[in-house]
N, C-alpha and C. Protein backbone atom coordinates (compact mmCIF):
# COMPACT_ATOMS: atom_id res chain seq x y z
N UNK A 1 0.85 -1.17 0.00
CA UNK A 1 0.00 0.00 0.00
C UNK A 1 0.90 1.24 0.00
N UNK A 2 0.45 2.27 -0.80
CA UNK A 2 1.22 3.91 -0.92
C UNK A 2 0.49 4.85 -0.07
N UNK A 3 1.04 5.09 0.51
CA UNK A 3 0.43 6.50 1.31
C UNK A 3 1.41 7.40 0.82
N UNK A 4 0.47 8.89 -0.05
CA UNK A 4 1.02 9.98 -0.11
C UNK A 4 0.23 11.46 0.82
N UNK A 5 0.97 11.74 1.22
CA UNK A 5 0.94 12.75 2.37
C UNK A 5 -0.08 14.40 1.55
N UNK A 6 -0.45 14.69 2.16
CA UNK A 6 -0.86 16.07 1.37
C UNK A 6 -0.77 17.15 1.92
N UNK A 7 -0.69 18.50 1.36
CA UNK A 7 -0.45 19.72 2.07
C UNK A 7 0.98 19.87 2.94
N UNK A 8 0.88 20.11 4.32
CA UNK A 8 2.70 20.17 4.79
C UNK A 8 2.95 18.59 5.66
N UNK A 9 1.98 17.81 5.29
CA UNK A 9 2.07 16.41 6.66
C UNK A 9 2.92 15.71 5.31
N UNK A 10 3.56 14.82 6.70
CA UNK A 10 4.75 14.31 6.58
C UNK A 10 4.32 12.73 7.09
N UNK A 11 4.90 11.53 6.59
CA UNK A 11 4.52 10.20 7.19
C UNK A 11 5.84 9.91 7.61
N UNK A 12 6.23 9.54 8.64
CA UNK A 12 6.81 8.72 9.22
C UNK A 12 7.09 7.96 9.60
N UNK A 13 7.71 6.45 9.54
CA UNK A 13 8.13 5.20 10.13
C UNK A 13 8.69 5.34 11.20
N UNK A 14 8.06 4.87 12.89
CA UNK A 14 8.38 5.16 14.12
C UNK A 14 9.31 4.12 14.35
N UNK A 15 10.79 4.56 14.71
CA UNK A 15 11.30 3.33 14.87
C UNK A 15 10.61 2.67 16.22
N UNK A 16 11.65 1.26 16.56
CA UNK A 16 11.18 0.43 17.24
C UNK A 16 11.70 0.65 18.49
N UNK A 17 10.70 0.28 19.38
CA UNK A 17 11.32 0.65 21.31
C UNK A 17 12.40 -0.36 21.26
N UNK A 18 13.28 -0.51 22.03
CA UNK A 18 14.50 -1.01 22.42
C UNK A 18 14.18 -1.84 23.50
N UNK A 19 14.72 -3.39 23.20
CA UNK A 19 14.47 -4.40 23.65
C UNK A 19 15.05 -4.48 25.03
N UNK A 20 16.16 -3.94 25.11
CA UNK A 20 16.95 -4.08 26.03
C UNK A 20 17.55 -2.76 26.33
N UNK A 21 17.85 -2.67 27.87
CA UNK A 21 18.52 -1.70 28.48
C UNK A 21 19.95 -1.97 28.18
N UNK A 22 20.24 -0.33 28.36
CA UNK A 22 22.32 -0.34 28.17
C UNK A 22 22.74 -1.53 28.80
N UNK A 23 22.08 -1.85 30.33
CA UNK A 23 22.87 -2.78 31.32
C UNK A 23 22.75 -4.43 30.96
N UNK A 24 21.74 -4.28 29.71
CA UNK A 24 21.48 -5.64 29.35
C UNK A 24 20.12 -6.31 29.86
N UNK A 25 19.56 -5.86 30.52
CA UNK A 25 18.42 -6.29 31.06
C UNK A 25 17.09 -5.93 29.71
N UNK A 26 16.38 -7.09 29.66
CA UNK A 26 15.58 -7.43 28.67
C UNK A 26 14.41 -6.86 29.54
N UNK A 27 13.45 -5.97 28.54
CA UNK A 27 12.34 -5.36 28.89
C UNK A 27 10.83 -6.08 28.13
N UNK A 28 10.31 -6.36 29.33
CA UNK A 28 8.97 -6.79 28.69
C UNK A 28 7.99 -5.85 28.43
N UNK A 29 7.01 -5.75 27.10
CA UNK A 29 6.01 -5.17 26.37
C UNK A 29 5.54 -4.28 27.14
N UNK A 30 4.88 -4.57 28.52
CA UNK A 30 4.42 -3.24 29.19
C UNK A 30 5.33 -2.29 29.87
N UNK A 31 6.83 -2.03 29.53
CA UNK A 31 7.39 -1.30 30.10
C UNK A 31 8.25 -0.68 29.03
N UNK A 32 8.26 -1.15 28.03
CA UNK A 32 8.57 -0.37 26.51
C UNK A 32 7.93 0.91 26.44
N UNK A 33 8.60 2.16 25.90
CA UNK A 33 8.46 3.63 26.02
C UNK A 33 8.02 3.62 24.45
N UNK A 34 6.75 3.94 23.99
CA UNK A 34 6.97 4.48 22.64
C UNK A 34 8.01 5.62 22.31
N UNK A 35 8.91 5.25 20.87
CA UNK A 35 9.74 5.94 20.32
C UNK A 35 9.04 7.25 19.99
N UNK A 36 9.94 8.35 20.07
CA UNK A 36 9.47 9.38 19.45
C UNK A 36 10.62 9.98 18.69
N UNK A 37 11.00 8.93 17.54
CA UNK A 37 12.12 9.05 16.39
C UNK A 37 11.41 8.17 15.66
N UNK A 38 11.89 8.74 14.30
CA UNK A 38 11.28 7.82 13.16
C UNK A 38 12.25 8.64 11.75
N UNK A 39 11.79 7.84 10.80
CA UNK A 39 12.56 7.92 9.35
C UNK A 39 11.27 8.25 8.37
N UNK A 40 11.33 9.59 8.03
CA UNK A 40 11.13 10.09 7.33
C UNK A 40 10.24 9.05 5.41
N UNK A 41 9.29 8.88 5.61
CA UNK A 41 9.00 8.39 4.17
C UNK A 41 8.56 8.65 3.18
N UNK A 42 8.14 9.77 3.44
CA UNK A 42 6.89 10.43 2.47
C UNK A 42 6.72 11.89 3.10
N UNK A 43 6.77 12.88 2.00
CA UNK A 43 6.24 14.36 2.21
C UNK A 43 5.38 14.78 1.51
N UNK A 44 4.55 15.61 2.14
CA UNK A 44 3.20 16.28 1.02
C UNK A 44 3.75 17.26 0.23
N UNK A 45 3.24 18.43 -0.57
CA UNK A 45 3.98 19.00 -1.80
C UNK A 45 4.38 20.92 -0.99
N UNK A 46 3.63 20.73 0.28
CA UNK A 46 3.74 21.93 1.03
C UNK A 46 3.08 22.38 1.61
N UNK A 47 3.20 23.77 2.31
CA UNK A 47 2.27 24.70 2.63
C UNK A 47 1.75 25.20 2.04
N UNK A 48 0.42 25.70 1.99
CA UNK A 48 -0.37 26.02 0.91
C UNK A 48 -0.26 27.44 0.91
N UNK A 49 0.05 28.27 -0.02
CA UNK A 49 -0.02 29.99 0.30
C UNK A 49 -1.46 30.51 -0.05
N UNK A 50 -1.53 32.06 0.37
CA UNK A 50 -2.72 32.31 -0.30
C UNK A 50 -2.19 32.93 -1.98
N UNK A 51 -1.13 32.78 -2.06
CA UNK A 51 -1.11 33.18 -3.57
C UNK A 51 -1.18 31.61 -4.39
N UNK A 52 -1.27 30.87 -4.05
CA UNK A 52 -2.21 29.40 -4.66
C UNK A 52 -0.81 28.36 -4.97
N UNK A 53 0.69 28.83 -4.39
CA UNK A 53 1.47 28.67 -4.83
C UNK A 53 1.19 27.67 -3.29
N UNK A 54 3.24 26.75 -3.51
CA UNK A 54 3.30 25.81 -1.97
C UNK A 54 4.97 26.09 -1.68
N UNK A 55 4.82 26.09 -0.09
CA UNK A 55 6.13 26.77 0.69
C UNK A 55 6.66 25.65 0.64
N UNK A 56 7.49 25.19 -0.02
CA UNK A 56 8.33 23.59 0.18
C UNK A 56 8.44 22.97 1.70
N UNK A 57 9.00 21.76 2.06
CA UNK A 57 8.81 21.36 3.73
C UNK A 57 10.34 21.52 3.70
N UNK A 58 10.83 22.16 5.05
CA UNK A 58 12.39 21.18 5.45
C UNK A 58 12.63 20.01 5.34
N UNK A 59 11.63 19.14 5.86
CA UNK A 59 12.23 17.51 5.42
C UNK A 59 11.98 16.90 4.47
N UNK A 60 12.77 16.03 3.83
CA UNK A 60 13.32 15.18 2.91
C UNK A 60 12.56 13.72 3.51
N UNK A 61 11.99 12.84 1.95
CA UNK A 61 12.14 11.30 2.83
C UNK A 61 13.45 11.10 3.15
N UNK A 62 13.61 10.30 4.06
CA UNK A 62 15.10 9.45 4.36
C UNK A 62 15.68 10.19 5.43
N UNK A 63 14.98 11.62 5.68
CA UNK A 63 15.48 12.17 7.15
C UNK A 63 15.00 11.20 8.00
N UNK A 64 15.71 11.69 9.32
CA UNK A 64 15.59 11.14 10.51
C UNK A 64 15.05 12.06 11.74
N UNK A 65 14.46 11.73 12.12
CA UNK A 65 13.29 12.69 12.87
C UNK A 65 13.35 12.28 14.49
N UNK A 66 12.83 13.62 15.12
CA UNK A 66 12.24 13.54 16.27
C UNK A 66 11.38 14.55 16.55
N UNK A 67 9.57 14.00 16.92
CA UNK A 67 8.73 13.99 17.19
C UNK A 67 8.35 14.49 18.52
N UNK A 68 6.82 14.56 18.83
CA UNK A 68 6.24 14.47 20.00
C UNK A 68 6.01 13.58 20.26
N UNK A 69 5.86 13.30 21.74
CA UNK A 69 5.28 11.92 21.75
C UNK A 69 3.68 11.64 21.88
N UNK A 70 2.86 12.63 21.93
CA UNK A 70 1.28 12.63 21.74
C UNK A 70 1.10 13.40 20.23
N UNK A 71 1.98 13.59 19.10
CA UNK A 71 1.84 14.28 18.27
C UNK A 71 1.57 13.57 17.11
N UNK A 72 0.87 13.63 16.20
CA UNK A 72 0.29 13.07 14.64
C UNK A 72 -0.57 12.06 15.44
N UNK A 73 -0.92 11.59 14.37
CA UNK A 73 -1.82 10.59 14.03
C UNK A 73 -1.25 9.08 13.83
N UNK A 74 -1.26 7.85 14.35
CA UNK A 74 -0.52 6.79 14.53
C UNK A 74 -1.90 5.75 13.15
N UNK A 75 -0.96 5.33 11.96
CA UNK A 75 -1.52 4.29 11.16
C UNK A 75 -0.26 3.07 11.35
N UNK A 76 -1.25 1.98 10.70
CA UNK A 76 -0.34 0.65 10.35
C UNK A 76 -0.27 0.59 8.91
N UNK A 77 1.32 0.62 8.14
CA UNK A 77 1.01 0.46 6.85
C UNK A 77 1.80 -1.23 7.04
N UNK A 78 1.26 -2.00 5.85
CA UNK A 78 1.58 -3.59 6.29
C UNK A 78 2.33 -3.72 7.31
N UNK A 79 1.89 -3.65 8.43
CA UNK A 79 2.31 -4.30 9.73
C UNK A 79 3.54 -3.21 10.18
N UNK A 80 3.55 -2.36 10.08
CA UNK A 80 4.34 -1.33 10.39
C UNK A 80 3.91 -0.06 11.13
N UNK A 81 4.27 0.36 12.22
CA UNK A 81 4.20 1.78 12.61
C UNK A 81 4.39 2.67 12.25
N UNK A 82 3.42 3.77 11.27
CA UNK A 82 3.67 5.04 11.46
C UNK A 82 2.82 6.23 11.65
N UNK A 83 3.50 7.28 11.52
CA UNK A 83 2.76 8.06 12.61
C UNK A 83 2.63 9.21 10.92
N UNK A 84 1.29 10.28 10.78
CA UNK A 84 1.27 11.38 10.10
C UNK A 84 1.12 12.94 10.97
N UNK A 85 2.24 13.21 10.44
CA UNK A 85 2.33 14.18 10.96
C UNK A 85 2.03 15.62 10.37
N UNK A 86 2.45 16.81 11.11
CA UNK A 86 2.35 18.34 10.37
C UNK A 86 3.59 19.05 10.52
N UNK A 87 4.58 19.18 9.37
CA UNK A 87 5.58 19.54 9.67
C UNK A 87 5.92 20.06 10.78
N UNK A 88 5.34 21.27 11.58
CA UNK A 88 5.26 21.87 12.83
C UNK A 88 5.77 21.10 14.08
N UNK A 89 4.98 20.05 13.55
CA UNK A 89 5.00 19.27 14.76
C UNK A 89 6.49 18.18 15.16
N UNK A 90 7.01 18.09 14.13
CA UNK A 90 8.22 17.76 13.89
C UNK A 90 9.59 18.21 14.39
N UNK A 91 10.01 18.15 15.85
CA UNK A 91 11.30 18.88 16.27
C UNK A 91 12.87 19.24 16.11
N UNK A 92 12.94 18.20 15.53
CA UNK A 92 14.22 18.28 15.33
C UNK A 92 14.95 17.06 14.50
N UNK A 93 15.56 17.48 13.83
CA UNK A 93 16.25 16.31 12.27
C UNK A 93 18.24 15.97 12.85
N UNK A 94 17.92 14.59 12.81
CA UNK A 94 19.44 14.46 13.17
C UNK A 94 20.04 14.39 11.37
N UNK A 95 21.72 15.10 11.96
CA UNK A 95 22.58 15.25 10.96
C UNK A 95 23.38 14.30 10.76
């Protein structure tokens, strides 16, 4: 399935909580933190102006992101986590 994004939202692939602590200790399901990082997959074509034109987004697919953690909208694309977002809502892009 294709999901294309529209206007300034952005889809994201949330990565996965981390199985294990630094110290090695294995964490079971109810004590997993949802991630609030993900990889970038899909961008809509912009902000919409009122001159009918679109403000391009900062992110790129294939960036790497960090999120809110109550922020977008959470879908499953085949068995996968991701979240749609609004550029805005999007904090900060690792380099």
């Amino acid at each position: 399935m294709k999901v294309k994004p529209l206007g300034d939202k952005v889809l994201v692939e949330v990565l996965k909580a981390e199985e294990k602590t630094k110290g090695g200790i294995i964490l079971p399901d109810t004590a997993k933190e949802e991630k609030t990082e993900g990889k970038v997959v899909a961008v809509g074509p912009g902000k919409s102006l009122e001159s009918g034109s679109f403000q391009p987004l900062e992110v790129k697919a294939g960036d790497k992101v960090i999120f809110g953690k109550y922020s977008g909208d959470e879908i499953v694309i085949e068995g996968t986590k991701h979240k749609i977002l609004k550029e805005n809502e999007i904090l900060a892009v690792f380099e």
